[in-house]
Protein backbone atom coordinates (compact mmCIF):
# COMPACT_ATOMS: atom_id res chain seq x y z
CA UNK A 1 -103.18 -10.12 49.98
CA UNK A 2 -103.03 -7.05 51.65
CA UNK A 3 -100.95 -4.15 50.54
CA UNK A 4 -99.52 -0.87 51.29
CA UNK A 5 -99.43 0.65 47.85
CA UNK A 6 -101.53 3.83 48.90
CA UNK A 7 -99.34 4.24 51.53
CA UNK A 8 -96.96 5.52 49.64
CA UNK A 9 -98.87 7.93 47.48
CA UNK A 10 -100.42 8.97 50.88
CA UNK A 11 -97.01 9.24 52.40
CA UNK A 12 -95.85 11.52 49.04
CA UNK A 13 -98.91 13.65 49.46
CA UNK A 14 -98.81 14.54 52.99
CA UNK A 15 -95.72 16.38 52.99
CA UNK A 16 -93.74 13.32 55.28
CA UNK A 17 -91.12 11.36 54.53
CA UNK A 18 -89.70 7.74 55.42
CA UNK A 19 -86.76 9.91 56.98
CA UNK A 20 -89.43 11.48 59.28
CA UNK A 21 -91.35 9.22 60.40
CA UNK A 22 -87.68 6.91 61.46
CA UNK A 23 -86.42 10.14 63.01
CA UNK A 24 -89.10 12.89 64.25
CA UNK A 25 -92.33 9.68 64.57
CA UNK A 26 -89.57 6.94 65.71
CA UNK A 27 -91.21 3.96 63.45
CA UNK A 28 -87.99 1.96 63.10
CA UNK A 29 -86.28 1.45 60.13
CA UNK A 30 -87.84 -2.30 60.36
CA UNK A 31 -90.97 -0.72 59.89
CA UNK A 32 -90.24 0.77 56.87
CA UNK A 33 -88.84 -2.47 55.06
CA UNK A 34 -92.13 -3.99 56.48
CA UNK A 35 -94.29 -1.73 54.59
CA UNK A 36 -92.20 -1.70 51.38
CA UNK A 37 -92.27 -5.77 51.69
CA UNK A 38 -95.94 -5.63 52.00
CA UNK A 39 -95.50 -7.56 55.07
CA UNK A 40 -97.82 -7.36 58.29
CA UNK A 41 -97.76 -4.55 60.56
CA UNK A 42 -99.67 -4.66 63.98
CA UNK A 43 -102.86 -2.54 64.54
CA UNK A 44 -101.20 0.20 66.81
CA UNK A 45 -98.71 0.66 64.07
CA UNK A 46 -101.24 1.25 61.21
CA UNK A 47 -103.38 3.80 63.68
CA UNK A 48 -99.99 5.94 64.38
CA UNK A 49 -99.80 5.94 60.60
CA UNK A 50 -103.40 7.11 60.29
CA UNK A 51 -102.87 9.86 62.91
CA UNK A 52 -99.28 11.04 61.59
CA UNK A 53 -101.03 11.43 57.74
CA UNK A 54 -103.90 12.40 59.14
CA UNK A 55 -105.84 10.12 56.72
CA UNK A 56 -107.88 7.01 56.98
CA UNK A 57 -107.18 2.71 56.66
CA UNK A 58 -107.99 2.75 52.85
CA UNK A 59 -105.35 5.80 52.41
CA UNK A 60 -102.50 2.84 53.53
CA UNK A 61 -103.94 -0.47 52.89
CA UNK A 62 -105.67 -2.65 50.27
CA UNK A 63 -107.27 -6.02 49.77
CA UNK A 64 -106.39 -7.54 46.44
CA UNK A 65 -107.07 -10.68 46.01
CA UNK A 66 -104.13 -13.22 45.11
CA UNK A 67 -103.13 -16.51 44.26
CA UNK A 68 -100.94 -16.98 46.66
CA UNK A 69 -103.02 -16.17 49.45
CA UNK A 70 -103.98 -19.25 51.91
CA UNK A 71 -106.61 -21.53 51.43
CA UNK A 72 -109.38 -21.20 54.62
């Protein structure tokens, strides 16, 4: 399952906010309930993040393995 739990440390260390990045970066609101739901965010999205934090993948996402995750 893939999560956005450094995200928010990331997010906490760079000196943004989640009122920032809806009104000065104009990620919508939707966005933000997307990454506290830990659901799936396109590519372009997660690269804006990246740029605005100026930080890498790793500094917003994780792997962890899970149970509920789909059988391939």
């Amino acid at each position: 399952m893939i999560t956005y739990n450094p995200f928010w440390n990331t997010l906490k260390d760079s000196g943004e906010s989640t009122y920032t990045l809806i009104h000065i970066h104009r990620f919508s609101s939707s966005t933000i309930g997307r990454l506290r739901k830990n659901l799936p965010l396109s590519t372009t999205t997660l690269n804006d993040l990246c740029r605005i934090l100026d930080c890498t993948i790793t500094d917003i996402i994780e792997y962890r393995p899970s149970a509920r995750d789909q059988s391939l």
